[in-house]
Structures are given as C-alpha cells and as structure tokens.
N, C-alpha and C. Protein backbone atom coordinates (compact mmCIF):
# COMPACT_ATOMS: atom_id res chain seq x y z
N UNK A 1 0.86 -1.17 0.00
CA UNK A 1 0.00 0.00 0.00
C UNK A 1 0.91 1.23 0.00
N UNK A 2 0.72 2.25 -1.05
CA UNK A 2 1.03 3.58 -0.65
C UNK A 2 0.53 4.48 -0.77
N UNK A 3 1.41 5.76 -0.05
CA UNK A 3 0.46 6.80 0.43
C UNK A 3 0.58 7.90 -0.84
N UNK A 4 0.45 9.18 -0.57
CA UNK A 4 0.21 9.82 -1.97
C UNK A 4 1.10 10.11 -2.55
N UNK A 5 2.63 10.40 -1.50
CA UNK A 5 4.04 10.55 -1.65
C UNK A 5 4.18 9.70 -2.33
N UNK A 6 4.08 8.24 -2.43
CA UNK A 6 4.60 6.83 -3.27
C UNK A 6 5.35 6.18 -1.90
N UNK A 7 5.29 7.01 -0.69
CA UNK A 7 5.95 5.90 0.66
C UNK A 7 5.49 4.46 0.39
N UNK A 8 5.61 3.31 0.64
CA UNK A 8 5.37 1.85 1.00
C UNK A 8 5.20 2.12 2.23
N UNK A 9 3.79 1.34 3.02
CA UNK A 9 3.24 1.31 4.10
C UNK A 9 2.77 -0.04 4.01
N UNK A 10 3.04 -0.83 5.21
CA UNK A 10 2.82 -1.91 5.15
C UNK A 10 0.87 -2.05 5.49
N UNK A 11 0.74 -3.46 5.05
CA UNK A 11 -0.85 -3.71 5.11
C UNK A 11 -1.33 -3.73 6.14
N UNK A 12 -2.21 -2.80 6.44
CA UNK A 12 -2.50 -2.75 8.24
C UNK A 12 -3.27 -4.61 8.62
N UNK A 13 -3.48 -4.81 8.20
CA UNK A 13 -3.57 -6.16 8.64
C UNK A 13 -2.83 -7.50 8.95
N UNK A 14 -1.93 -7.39 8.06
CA UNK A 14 -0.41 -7.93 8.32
C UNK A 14 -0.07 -7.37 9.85
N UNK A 15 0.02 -5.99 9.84
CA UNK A 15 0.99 -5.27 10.88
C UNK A 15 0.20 -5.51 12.30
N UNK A 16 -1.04 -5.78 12.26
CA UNK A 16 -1.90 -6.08 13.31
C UNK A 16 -2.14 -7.28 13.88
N UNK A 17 -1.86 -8.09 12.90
CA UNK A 17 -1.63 -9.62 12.93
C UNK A 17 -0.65 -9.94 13.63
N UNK A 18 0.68 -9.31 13.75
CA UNK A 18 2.00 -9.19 14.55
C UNK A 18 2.06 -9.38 16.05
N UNK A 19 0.71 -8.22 16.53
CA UNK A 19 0.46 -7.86 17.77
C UNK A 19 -0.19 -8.73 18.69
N UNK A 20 0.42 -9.16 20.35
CA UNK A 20 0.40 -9.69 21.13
C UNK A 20 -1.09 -9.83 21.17
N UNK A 21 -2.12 -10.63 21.28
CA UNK A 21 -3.56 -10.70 21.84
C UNK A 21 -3.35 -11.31 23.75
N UNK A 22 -3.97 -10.48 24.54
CA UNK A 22 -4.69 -11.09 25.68
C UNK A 22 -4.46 -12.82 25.51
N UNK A 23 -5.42 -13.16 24.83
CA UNK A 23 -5.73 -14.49 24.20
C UNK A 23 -3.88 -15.16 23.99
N UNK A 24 -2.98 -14.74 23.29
CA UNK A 24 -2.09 -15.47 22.78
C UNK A 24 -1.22 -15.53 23.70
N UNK A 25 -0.84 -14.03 24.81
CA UNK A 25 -0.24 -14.45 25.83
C UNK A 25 -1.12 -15.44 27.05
N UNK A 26 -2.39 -15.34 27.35
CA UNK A 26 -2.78 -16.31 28.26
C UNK A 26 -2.11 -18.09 27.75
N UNK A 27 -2.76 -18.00 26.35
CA UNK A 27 -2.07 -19.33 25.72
C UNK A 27 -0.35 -20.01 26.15
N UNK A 28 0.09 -19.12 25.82
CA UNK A 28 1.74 -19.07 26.35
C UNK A 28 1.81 -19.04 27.71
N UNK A 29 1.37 -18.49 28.54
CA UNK A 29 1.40 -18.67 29.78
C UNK A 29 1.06 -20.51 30.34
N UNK A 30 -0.57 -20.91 30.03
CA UNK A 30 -1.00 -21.80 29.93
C UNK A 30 0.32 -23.08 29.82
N UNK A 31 0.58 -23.24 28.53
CA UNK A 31 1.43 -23.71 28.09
C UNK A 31 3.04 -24.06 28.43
N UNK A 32 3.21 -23.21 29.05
CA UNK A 32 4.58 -23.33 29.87
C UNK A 32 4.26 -23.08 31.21
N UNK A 33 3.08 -23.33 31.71
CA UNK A 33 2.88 -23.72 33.64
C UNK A 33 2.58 -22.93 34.19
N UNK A 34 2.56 -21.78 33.64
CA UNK A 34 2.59 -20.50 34.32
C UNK A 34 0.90 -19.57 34.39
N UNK A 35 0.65 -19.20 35.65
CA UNK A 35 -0.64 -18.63 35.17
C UNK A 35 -0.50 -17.45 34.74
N UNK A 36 -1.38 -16.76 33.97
CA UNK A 36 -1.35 -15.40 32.95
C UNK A 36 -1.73 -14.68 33.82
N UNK A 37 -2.59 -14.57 35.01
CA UNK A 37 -2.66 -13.57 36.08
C UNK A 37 -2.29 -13.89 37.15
N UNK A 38 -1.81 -13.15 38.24
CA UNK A 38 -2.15 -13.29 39.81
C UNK A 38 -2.65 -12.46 40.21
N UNK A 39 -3.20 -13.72 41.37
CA UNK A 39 -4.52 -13.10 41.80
C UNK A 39 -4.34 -12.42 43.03
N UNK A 40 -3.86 -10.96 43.58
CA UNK A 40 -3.73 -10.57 44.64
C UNK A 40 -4.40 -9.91 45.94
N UNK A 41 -4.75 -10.19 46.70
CA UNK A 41 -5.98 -10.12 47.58
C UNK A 41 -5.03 -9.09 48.85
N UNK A 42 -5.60 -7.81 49.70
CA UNK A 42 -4.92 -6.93 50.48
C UNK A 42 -6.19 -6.43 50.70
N UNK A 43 -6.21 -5.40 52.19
CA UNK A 43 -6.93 -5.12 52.57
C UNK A 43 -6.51 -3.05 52.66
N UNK A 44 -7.33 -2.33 52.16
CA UNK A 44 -6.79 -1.00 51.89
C UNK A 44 -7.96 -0.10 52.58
N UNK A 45 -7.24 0.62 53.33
CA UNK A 45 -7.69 1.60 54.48
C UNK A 45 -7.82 3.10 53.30
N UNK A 46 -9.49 3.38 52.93
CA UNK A 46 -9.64 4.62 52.43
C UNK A 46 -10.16 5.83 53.42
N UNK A 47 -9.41 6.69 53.27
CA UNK A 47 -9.70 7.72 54.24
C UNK A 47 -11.33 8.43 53.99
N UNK A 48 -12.15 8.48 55.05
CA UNK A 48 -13.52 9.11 54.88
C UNK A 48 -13.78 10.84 55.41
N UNK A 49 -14.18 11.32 54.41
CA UNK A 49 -14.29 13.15 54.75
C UNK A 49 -15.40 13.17 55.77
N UNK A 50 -15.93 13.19 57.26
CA UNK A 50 -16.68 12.86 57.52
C UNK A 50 -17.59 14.49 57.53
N UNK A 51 -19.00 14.37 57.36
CA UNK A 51 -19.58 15.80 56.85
C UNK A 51 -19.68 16.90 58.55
N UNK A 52 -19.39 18.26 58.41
CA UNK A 52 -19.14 18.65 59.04
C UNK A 52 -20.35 18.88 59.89
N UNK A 53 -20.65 19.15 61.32
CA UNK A 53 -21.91 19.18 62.53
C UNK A 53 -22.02 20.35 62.83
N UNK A 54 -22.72 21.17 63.38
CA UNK A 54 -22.84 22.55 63.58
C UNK A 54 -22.47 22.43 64.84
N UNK A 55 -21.97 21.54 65.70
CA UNK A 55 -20.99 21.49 66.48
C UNK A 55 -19.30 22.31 66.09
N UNK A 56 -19.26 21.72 64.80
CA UNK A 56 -17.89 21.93 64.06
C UNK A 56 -17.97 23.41 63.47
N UNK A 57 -18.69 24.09 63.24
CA UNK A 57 -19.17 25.37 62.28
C UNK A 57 -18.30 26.63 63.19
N UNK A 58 -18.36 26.61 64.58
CA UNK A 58 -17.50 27.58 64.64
C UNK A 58 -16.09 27.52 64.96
N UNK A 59 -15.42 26.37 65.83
CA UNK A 59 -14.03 26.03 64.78
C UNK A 59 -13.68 26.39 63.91
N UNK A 60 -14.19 25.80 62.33
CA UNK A 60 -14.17 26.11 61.01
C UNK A 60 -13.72 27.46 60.94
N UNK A 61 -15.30 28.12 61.23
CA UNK A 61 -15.21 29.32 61.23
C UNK A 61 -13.76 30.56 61.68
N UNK A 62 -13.61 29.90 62.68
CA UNK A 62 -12.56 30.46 63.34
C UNK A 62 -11.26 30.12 63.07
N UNK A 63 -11.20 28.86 62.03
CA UNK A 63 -9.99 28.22 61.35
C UNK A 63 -9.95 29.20 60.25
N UNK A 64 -10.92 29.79 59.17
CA UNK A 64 -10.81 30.10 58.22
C UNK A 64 -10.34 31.70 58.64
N UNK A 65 -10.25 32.33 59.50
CA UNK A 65 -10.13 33.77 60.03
C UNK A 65 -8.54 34.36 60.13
N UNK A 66 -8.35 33.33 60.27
CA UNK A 66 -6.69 33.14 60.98
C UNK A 66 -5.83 32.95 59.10
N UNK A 67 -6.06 32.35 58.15
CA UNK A 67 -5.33 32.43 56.58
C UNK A 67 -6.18 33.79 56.24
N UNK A 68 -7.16 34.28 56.71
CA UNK A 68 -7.74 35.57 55.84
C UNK A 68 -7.18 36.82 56.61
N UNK A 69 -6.78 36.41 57.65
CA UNK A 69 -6.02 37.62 58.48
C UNK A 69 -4.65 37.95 57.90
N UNK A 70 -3.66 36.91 57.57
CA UNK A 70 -2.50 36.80 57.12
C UNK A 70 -2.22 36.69 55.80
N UNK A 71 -3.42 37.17 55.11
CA UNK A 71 -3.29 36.75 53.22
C UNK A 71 -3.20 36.10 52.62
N UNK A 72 -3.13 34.71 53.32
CA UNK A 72 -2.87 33.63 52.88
C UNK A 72 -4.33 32.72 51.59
N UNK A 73 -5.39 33.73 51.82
CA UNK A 73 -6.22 33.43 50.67
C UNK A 73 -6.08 34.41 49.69
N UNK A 74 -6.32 33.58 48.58
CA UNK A 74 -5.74 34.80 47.04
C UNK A 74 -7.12 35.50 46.71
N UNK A 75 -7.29 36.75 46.34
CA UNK A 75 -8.59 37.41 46.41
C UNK A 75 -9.40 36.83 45.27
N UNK A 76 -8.79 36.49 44.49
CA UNK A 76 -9.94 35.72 43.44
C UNK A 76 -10.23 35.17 44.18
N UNK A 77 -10.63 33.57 45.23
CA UNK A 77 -11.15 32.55 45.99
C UNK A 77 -11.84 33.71 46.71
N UNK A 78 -11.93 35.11 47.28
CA UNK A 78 -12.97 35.71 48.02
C UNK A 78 -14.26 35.88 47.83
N UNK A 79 -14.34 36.29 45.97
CA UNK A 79 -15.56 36.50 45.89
C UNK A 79 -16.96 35.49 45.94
N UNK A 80 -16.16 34.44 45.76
CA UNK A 80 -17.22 32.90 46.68
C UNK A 80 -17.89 33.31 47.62
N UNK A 81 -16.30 33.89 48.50
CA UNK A 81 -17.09 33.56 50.32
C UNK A 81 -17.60 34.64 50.43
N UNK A 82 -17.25 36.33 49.88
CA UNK A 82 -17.47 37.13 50.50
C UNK A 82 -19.05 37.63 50.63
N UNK A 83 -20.00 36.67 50.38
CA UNK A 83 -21.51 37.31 50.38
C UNK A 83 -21.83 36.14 51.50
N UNK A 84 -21.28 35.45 52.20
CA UNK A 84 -21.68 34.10 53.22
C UNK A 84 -22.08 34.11 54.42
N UNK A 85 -21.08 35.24 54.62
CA UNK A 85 -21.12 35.52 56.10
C UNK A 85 -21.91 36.95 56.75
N UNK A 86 -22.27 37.61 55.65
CA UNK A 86 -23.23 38.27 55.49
C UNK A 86 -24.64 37.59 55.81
N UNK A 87 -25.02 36.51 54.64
CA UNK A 87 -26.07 36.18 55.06
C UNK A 87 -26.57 34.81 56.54
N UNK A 88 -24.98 34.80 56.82
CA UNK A 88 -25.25 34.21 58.51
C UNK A 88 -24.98 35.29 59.20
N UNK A 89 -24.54 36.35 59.18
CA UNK A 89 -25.37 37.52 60.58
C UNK A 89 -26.94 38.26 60.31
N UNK A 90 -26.98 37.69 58.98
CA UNK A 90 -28.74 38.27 58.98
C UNK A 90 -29.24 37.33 59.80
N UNK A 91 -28.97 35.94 59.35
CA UNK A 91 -29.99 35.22 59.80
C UNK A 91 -29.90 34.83 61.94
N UNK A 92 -28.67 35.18 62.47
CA UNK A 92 -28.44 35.71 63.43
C UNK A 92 -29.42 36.42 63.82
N UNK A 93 -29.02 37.55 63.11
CA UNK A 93 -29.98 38.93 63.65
C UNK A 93 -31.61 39.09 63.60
N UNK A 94 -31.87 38.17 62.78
CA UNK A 94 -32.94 37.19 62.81
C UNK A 94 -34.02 36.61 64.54
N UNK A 95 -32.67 36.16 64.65
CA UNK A 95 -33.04 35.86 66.07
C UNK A 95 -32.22 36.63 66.85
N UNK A 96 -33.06 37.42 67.43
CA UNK A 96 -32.87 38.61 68.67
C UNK A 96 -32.17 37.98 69.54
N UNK A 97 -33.04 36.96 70.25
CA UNK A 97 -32.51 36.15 71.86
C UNK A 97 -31.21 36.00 71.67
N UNK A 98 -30.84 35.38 70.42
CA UNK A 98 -29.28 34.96 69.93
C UNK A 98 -28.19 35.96 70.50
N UNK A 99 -28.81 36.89 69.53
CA UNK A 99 -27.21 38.24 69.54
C UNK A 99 -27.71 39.08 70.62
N UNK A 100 -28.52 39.36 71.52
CA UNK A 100 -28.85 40.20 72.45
C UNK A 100 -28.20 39.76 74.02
N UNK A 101 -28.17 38.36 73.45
CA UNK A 101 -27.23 37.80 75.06
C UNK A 101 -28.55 37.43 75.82
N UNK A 102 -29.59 37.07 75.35
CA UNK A 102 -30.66 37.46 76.43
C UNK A 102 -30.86 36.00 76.94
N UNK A 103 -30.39 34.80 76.33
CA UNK A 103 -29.98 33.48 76.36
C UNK A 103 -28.61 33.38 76.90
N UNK A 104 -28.72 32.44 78.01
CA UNK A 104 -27.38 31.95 78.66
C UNK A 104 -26.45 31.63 77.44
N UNK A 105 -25.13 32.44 77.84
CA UNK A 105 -24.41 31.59 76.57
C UNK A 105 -23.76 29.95 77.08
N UNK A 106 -24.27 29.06 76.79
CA UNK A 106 -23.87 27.95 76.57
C UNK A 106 -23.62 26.88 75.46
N UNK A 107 -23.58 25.92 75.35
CA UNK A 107 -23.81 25.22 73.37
C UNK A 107 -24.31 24.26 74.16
N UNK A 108 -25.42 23.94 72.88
CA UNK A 108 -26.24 23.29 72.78
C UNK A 108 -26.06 22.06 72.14
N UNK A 109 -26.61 20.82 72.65
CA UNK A 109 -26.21 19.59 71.71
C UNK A 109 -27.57 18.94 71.36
C-alpha cells in the first residue's frame, strides 16, 4: 500500500496480525505452567471526609479567620465567600434572643 508521496506502508492487517492478543499471551502462559494472572488479595484503608456538625461550624469558622487575616487566601477565591457571612449575621440577627445575650451563653447539643 502507498500513500500519496509513493511511501510503502505496510498492510494494516499484516501489521496487526504481529500484535500480542490477551488471548495469545494467556495461551503461552497456559502452556509453559505458568498462570497469565495473579490473583492478589490486600486489605486497603480509604480515608472518609466525615460531613461537618454545627458542632464543628465555629471552629471552622474560626480556622478560616486566621489564613484571611494573614493573606494567605488569594482574592480571586474571596468572591465565593465574601456574600456568606453576610447572610449568617442576617440570619443571626434574625433571632434577637441569639445576639442580644438574652440566652445563657452555653452550646447546645
């Protein structure tokens, strides 16, 4: 077969015919004693994100204060957060008893 140059390219079917099959190495394996797979069995520890509790919310909160104090967030990633915390002191302010102190401060479970 050639191409428009006049190169010689061999017959893609010939050239494919060449190539190892699944099938021809299992055969060979077979054949000389050997099995074509092993079979390996282990036990693997995947780490789980566990979802955060409103136990955890002001931690967080107070984790994320401490890289925004020191610059350590790049201002593109702000404009995400910066409408968030806005709408958790509305909803705060929402509830009076909350931010007025007029409730023992304790946490609640």
């Amino acid at each position: 077969m050639n191409d428009v140059a006049g190169h010689a390219w061999p017959d893609p079917e010939v050239a494919i015919g060449h190539l190892p099959t699944p099938a021809s190495e299992q055969g060979q394996a077979a054949a000389s004693g050997r099995s074509a797979a092993q079979v390996v069995q282990r036990r693997v520890q995947v780490p789980v994100v566990r979802p955060m509790t409103r136990q955890d919310w002001p931690e967080a909160l107070r984790d994320m204060a401490e890289p925004l104090n020191d610059g350590r967030i790049y201002d593109r990633d702000l404009f995400g957060l910066a409408d968030a915390p806005s709408e958790v002191l509305a909803a705060l302010d929402r509830r009076a008893h909350i931010r007025s102190g007029a409730l023992e401060r304790r946490r609640f479970v």
